[in-house]
PDB file of N, CA and C in Angstrom:
ATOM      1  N   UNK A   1     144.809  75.681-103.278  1.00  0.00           N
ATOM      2  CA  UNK A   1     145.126  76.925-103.943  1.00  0.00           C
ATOM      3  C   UNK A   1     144.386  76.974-105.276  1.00  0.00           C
ATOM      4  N   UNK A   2     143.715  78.087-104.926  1.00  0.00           N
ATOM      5  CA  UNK A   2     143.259  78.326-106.873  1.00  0.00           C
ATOM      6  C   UNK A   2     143.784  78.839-107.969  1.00  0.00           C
ATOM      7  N   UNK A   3     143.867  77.904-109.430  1.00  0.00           N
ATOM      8  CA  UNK A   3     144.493  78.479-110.589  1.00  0.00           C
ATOM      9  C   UNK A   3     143.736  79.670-110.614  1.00  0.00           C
ATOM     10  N   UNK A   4     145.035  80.900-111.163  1.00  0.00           N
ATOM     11  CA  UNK A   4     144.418  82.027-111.768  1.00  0.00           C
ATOM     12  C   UNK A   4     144.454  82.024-113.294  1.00  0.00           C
ATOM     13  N   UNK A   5     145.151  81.082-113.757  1.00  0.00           N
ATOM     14  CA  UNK A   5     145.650  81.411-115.351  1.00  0.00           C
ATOM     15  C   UNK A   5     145.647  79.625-115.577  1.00  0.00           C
ATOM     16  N   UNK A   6     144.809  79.295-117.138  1.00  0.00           N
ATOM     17  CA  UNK A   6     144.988  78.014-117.537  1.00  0.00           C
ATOM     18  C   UNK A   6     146.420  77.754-118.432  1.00  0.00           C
ATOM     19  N   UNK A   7     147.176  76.521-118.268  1.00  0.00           N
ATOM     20  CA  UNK A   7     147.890  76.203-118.833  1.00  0.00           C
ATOM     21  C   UNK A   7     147.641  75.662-120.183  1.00  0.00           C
ATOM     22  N   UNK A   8     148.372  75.605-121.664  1.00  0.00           N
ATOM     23  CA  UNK A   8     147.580  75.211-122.777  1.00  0.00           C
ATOM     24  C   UNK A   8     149.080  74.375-122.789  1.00  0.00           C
ATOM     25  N   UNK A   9     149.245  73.387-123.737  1.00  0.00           N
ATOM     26  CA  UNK A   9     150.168  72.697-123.935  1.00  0.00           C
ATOM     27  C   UNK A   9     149.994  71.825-125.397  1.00  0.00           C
ATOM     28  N   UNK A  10     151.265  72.670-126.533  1.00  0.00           N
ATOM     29  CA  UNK A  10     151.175  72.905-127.817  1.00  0.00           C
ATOM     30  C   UNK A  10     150.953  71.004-127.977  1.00  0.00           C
ATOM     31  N   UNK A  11     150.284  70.312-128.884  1.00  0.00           N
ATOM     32  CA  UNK A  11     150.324  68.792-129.487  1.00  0.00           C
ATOM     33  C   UNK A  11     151.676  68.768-129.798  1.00  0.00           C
ATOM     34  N   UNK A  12     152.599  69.819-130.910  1.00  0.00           N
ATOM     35  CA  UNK A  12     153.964  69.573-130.910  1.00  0.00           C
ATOM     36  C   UNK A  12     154.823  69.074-129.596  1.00  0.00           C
ATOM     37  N   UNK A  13     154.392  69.936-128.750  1.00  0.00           N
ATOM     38  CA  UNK A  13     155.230  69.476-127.275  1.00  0.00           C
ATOM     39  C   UNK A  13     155.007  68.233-126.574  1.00  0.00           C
ATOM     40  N   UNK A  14     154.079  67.409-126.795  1.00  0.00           N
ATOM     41  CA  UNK A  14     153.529  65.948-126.196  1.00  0.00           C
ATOM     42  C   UNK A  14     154.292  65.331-127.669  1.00  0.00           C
ATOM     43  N   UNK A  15     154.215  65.434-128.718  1.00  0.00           N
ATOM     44  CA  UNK A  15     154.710  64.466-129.785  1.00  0.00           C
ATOM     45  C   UNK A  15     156.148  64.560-129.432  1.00  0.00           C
ATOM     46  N   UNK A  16     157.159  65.708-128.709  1.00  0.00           N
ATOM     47  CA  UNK A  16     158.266  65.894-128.689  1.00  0.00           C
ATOM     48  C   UNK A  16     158.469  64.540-127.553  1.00  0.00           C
ATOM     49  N   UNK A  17     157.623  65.065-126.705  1.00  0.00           N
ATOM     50  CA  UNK A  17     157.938  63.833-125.508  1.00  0.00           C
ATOM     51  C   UNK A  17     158.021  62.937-125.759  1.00  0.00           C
ATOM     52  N   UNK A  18     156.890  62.105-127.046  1.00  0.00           N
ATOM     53  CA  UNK A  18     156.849  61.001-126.963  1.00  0.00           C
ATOM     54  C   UNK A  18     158.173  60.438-127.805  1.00  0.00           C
ATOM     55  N   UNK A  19     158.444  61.098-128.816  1.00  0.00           N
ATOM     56  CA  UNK A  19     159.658  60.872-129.760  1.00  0.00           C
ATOM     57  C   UNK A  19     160.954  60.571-129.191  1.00  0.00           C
ATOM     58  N   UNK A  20     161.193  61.620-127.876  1.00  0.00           N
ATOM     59  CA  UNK A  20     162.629  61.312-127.164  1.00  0.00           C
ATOM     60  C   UNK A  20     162.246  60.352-126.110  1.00  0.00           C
ATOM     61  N   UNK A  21     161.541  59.680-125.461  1.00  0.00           N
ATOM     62  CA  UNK A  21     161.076  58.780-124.652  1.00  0.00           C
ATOM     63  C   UNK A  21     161.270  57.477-125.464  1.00  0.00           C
ATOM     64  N   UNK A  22     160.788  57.529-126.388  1.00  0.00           N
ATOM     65  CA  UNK A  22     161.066  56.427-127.201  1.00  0.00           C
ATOM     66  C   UNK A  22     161.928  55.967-127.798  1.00  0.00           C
ATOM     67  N   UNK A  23     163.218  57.040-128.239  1.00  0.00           N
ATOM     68  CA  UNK A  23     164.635  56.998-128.502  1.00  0.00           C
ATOM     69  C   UNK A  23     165.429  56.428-127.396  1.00  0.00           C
ATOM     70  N   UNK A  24     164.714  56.581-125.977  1.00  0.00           N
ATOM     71  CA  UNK A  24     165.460  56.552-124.980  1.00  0.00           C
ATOM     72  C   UNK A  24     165.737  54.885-124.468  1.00  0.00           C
ATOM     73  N   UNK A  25     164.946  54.035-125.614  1.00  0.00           N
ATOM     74  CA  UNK A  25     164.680  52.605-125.323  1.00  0.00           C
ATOM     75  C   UNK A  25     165.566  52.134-126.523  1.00  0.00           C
ATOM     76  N   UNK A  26     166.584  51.383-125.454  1.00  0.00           N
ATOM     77  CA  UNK A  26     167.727  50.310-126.210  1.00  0.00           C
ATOM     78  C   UNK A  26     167.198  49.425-127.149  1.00  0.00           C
ATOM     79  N   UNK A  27     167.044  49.547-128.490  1.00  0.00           N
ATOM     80  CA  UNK A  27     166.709  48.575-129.333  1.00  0.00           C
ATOM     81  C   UNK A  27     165.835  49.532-130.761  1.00  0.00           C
ATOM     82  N   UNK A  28     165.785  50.779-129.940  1.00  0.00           N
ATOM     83  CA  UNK A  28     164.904  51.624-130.940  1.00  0.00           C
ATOM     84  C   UNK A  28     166.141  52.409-131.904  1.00  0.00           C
ATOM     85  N   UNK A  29     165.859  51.702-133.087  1.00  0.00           N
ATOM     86  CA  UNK A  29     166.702  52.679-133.999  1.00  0.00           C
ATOM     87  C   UNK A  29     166.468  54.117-134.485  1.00  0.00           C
ATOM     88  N   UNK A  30     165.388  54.194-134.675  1.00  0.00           N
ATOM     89  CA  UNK A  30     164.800  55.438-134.784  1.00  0.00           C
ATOM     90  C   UNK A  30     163.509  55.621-134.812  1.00  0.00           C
ATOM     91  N   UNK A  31     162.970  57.190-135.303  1.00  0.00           N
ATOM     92  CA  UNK A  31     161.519  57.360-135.241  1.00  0.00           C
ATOM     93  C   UNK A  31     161.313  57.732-136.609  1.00  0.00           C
ATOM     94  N   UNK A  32     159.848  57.343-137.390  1.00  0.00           N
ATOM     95  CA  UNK A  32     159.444  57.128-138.753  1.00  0.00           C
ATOM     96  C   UNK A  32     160.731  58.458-139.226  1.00  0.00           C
ATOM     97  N   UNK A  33     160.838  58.305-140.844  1.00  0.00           N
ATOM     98  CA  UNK A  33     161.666  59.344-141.262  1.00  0.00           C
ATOM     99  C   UNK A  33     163.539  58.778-141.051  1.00  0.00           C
ATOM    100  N   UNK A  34     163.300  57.858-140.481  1.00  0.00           N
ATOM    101  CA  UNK A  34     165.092  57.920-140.306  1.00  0.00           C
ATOM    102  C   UNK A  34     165.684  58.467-138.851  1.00  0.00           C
ATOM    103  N   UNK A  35     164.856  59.217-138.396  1.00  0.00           N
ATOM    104  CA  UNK A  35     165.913  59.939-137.342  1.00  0.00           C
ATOM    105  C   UNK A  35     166.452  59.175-135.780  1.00  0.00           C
ATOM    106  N   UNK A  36     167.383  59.216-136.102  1.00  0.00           N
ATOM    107  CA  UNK A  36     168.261  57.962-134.608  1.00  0.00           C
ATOM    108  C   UNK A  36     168.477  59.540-133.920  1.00  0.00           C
ATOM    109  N   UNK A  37     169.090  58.688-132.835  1.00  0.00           N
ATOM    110  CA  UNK A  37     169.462  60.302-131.622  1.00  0.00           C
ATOM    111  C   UNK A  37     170.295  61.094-131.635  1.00  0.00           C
ATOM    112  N   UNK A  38     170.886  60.298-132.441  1.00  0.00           N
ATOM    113  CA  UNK A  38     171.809  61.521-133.000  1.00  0.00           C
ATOM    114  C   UNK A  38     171.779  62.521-133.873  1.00  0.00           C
ATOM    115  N   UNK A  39     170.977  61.879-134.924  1.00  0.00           N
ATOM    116  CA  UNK A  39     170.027  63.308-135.492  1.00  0.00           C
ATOM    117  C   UNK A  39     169.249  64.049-134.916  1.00  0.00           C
ATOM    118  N   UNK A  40     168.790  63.396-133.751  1.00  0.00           N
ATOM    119  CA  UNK A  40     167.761  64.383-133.639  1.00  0.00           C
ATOM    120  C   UNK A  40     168.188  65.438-132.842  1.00  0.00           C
ATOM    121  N   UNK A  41     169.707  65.155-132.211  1.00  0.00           N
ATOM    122  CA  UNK A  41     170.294  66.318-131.145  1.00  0.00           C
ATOM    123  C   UNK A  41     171.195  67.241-132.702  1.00  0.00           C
ATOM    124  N   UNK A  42     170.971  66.705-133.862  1.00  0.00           N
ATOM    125  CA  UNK A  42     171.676  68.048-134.823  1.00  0.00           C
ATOM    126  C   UNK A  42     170.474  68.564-134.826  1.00  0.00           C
ATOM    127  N   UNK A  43     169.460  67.800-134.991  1.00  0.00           N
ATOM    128  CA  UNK A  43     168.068  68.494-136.156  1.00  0.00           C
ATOM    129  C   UNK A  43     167.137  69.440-134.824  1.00  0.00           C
ATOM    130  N   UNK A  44     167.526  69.299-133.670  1.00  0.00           N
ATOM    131  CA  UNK A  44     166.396  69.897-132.700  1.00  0.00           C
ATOM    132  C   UNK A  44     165.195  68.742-132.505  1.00  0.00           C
ATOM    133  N   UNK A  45     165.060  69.000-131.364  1.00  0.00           N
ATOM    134  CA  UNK A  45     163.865  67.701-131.137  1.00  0.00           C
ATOM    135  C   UNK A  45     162.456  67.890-131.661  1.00  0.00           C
ATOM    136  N   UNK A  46     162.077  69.041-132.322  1.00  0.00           N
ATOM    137  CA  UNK A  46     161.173  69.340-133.045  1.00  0.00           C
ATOM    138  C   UNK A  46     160.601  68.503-134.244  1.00  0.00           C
ATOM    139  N   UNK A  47     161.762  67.573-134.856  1.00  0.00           N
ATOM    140  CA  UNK A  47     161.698  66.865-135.737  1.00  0.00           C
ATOM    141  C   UNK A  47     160.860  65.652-135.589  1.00  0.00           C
ATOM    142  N   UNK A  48     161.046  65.609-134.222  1.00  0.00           N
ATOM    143  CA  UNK A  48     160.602  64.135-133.734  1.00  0.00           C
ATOM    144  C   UNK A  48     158.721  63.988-133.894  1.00  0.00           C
ATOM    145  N   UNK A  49     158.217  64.878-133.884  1.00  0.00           N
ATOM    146  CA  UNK A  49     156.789  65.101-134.157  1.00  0.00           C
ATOM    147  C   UNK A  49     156.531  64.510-135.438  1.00  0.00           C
ATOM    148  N   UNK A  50     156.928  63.953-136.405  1.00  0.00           N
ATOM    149  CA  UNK A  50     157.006  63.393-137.550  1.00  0.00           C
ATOM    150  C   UNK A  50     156.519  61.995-137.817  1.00  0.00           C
ATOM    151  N   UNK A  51     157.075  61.326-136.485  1.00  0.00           N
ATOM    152  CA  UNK A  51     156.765  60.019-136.332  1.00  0.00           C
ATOM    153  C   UNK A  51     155.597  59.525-135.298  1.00  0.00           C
ATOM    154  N   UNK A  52     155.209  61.220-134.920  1.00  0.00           N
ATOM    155  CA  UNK A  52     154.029  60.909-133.500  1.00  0.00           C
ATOM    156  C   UNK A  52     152.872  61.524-134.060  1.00  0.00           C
ATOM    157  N   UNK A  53     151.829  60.471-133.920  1.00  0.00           N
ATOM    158  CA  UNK A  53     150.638  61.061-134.115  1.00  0.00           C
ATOM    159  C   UNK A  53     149.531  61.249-132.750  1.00  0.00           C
ATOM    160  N   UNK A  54     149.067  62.401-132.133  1.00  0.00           N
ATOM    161  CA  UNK A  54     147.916  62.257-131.292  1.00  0.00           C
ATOM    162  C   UNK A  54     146.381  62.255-131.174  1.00  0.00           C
ATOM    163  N   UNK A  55     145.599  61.819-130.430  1.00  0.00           N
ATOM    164  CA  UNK A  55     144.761  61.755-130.654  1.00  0.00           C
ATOM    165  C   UNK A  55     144.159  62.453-129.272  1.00  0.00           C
ATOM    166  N   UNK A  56     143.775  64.382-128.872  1.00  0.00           N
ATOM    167  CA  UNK A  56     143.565  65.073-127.367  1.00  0.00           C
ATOM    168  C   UNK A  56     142.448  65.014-127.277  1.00  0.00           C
ATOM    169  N   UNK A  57     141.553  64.567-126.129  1.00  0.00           N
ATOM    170  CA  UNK A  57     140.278  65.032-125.838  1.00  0.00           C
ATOM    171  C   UNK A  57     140.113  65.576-123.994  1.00  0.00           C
ATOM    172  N   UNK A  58     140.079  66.324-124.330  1.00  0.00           N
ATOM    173  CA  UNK A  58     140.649  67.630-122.832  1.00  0.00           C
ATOM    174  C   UNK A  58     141.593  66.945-122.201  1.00  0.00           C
ATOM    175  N   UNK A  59     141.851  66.244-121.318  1.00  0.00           N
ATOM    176  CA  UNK A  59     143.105  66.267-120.473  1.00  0.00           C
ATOM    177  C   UNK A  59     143.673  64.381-121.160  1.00  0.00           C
ATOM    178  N   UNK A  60     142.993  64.272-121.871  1.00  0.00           N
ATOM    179  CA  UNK A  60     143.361  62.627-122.760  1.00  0.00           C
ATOM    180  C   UNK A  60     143.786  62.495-123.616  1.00  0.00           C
ATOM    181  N   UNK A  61     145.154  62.068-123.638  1.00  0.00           N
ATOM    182  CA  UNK A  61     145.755  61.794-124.987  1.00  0.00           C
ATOM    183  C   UNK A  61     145.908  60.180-125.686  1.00  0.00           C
ATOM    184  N   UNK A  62     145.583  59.510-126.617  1.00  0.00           N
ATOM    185  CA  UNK A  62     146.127  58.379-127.378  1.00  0.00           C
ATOM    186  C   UNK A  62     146.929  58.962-128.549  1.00  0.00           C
ATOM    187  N   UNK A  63     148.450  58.132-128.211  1.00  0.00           N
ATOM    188  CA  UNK A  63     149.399  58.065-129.082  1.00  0.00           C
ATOM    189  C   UNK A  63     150.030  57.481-129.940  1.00  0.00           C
ATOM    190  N   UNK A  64     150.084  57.506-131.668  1.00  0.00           N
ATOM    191  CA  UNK A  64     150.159  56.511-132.434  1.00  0.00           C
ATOM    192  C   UNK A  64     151.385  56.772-132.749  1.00  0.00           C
ATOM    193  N   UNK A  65     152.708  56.067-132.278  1.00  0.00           N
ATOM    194  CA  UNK A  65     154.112  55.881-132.783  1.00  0.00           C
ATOM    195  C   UNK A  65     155.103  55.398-134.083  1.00  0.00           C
ATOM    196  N   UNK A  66     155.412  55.564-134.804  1.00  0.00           N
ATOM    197  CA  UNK A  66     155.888  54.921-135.793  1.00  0.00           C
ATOM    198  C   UNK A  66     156.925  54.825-135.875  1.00  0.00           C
ATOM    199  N   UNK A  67     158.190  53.567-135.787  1.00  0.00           N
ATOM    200  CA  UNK A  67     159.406  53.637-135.060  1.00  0.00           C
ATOM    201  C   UNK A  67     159.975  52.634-136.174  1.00  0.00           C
ATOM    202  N   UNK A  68     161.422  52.327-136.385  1.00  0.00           N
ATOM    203  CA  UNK A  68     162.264  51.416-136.849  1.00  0.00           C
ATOM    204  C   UNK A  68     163.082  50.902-135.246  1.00  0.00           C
ATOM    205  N   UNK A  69     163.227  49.612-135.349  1.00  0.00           N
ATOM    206  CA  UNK A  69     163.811  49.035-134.774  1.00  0.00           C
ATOM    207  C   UNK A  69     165.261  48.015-134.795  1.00  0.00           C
ATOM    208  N   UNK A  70     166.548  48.294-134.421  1.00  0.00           N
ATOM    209  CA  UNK A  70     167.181  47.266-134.743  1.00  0.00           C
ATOM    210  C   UNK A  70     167.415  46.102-135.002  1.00  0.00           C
ATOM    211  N   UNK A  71     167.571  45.051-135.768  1.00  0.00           N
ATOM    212  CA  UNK A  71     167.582  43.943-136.390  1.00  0.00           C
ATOM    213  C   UNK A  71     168.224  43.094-134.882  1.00  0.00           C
ATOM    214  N   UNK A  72     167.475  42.236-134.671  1.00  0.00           N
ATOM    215  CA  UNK A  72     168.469  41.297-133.497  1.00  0.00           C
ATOM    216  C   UNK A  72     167.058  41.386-132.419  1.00  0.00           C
ATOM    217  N   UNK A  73     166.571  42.434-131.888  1.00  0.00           N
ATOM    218  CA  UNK A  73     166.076  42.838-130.949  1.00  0.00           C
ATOM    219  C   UNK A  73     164.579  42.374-131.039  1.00  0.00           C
ATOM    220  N   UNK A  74     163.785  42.016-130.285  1.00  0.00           N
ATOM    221  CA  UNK A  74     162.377  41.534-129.971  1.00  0.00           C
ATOM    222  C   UNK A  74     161.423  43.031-130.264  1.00  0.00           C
ATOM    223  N   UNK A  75     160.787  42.617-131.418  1.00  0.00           N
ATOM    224  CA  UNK A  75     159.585  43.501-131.110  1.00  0.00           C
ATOM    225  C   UNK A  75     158.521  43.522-130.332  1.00  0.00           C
ATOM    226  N   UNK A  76     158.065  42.466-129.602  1.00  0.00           N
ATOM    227  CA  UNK A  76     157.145  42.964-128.563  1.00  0.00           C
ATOM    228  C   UNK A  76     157.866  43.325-127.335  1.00  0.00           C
ATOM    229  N   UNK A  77     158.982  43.174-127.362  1.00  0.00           N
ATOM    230  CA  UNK A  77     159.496  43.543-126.025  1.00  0.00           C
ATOM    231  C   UNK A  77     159.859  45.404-126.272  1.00  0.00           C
ATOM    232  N   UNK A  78     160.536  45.800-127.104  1.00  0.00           N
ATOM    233  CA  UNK A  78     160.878  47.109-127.208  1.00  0.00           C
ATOM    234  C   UNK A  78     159.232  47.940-127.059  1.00  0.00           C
ATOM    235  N   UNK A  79     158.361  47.193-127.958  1.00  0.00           N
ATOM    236  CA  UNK A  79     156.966  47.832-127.717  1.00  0.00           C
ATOM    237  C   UNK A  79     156.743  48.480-126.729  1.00  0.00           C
ATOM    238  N   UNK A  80     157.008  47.286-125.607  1.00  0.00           N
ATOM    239  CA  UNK A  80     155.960  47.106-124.366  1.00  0.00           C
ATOM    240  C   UNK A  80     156.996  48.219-123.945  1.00  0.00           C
ATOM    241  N   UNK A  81     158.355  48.248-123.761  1.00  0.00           N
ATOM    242  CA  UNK A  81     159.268  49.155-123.013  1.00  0.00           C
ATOM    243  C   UNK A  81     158.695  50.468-123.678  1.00  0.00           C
ATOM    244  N   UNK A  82     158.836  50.793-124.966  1.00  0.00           N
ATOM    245  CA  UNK A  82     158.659  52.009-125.483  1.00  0.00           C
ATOM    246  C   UNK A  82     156.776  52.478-125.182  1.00  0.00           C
ATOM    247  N   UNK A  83     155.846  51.472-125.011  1.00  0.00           N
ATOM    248  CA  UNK A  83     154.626  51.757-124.271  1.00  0.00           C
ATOM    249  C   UNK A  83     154.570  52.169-122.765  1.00  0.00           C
ATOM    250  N   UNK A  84     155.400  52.159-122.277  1.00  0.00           N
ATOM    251  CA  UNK A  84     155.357  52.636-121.038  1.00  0.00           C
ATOM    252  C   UNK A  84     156.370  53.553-120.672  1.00  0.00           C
ATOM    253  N   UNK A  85     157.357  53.972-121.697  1.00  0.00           N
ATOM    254  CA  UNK A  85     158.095  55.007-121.044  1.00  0.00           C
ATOM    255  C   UNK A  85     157.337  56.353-121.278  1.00  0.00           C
ATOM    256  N   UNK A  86     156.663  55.947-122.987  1.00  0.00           N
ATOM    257  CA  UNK A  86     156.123  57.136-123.336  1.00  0.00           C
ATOM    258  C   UNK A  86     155.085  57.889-122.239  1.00  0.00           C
ATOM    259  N   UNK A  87     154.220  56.717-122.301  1.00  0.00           N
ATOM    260  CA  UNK A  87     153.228  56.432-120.778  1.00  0.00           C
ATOM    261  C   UNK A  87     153.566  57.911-119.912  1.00  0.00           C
ATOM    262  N   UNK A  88     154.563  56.944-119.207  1.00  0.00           N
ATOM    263  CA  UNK A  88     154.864  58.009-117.753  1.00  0.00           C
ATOM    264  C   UNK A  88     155.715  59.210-118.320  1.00  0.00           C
ATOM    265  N   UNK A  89     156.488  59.486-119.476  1.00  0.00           N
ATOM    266  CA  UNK A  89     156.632  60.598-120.142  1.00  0.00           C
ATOM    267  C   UNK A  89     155.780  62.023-119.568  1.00  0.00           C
ATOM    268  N   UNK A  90     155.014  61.324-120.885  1.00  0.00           N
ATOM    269  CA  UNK A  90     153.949  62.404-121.061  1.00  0.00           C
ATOM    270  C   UNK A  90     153.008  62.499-119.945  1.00  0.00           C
ATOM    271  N   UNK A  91     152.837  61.774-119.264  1.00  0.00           N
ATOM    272  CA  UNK A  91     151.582  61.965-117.727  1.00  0.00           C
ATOM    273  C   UNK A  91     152.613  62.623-116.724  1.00  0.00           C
ATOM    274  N   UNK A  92     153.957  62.792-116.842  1.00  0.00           N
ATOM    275  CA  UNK A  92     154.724  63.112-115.664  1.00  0.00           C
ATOM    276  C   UNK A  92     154.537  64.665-115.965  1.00  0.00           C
ATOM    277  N   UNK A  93     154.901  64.731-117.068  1.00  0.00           N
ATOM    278  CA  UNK A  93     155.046  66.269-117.692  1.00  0.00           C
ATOM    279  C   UNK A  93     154.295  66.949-118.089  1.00  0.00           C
ATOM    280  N   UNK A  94     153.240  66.790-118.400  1.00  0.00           N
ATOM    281  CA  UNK A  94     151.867  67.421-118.758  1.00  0.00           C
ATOM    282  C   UNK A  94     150.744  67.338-117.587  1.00  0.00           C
ATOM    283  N   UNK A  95     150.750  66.623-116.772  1.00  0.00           N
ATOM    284  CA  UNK A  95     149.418  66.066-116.497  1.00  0.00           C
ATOM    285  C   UNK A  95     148.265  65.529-117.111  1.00  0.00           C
ATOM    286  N   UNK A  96     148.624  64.932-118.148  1.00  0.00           N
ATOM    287  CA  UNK A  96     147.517  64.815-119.064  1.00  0.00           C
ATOM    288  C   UNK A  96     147.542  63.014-118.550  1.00  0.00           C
ATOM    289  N   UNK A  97     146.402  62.040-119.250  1.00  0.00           N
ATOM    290  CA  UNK A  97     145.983  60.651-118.874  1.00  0.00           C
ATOM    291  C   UNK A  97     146.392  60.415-120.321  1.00  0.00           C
ATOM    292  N   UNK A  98     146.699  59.012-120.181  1.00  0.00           N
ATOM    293  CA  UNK A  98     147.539  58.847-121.936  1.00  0.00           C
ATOM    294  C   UNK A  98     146.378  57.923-121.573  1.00  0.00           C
ATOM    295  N   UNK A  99     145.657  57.010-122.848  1.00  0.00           N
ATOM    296  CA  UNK A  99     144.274  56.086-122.671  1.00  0.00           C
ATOM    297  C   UNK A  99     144.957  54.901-123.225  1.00  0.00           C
ATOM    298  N   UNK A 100     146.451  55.447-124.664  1.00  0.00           N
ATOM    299  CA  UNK A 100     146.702  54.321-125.208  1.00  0.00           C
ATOM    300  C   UNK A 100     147.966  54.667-126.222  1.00  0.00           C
ATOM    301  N   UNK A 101     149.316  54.014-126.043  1.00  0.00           N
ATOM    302  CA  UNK A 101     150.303  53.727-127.277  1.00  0.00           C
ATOM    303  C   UNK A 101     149.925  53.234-128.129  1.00  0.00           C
ATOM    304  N   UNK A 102     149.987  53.574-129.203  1.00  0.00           N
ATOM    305  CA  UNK A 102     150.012  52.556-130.507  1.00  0.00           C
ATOM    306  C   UNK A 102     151.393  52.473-131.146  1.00  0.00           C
ATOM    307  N   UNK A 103     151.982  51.335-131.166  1.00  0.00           N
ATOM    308  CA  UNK A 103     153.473  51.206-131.922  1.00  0.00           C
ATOM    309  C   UNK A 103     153.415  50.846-133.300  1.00  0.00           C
ATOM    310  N   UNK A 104     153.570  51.402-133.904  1.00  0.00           N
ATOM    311  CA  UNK A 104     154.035  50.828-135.338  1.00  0.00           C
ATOM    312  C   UNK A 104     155.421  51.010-135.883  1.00  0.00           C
ATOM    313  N   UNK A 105     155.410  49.355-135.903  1.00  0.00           N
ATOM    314  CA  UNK A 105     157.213  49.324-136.583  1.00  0.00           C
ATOM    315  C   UNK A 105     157.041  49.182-137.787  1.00  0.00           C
ATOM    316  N   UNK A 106     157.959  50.685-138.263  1.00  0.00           N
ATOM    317  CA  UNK A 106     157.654  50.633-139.674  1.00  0.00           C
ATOM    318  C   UNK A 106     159.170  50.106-140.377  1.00  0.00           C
ATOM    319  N   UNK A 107     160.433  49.611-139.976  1.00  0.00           N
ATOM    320  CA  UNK A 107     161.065  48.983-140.361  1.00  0.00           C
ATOM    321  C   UNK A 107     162.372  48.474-139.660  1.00  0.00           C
ATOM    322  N   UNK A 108     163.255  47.606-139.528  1.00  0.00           N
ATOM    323  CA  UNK A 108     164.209  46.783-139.163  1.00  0.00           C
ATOM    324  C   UNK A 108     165.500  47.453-139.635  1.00  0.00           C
ATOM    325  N   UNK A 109     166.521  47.747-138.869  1.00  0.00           N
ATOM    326  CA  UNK A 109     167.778  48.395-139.102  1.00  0.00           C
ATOM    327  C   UNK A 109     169.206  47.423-138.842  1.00  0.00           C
ATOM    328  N   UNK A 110     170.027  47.536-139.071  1.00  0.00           N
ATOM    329  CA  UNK A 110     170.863  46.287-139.202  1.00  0.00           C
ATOM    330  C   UNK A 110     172.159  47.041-138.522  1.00  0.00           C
TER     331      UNK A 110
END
């Protein structure tokens, strides 16, 4: 079947994905800024773009994360979880090819 009409898909809306994908991993306290999940269901998930940076080149995205993590919990392990949820996130829902996560833990929560 042939497209008649191209789909565009706002950078806000892939940073949204990646922000709640990444909340969605046990050990993640929040995303840069403070916001845990529970803020972010007062604040609208719009907020979450704060802590996501992208990098689009037509259907390719690399994503640079900036996250706090709970005190107790393994950082390469939440990484690797929060690198691959975002992953299939955003490729499930966009169609787009992610090339690469970048995690940065920007601090430890207690």
């Amino acid at each position: 079947m042939e497209n008649i009409a191209e789909v565009k898909i706002a950078d806000d809306v892939i940073a949204v994905i990646a922000g709640l994908a990444a909340t969605e991993i046990k050990g993640v306290d929040s995303i840069s800024g403070n916001l845990t999940h529970e803020q972010i269901a007062k604040l609208g998930a719009r907020s979450l773009s704060r802590g996501v940076s992208l990098d689009i080149h037509e259907k390719e995205v690399s994503v640079t994360l900036s996250m706090n993590i709970k005190y107790g919990c393994s950082a390469k392990e939440i990484s690797k979880k929060v690198q691959d949820r975002v992953k299939n996130a955003i490729e499930s829902m966009t169609g787009f090819t992610v090339t690469s996560v970048h995690i940065n833990i920007a601090g430890m929560e207690s």
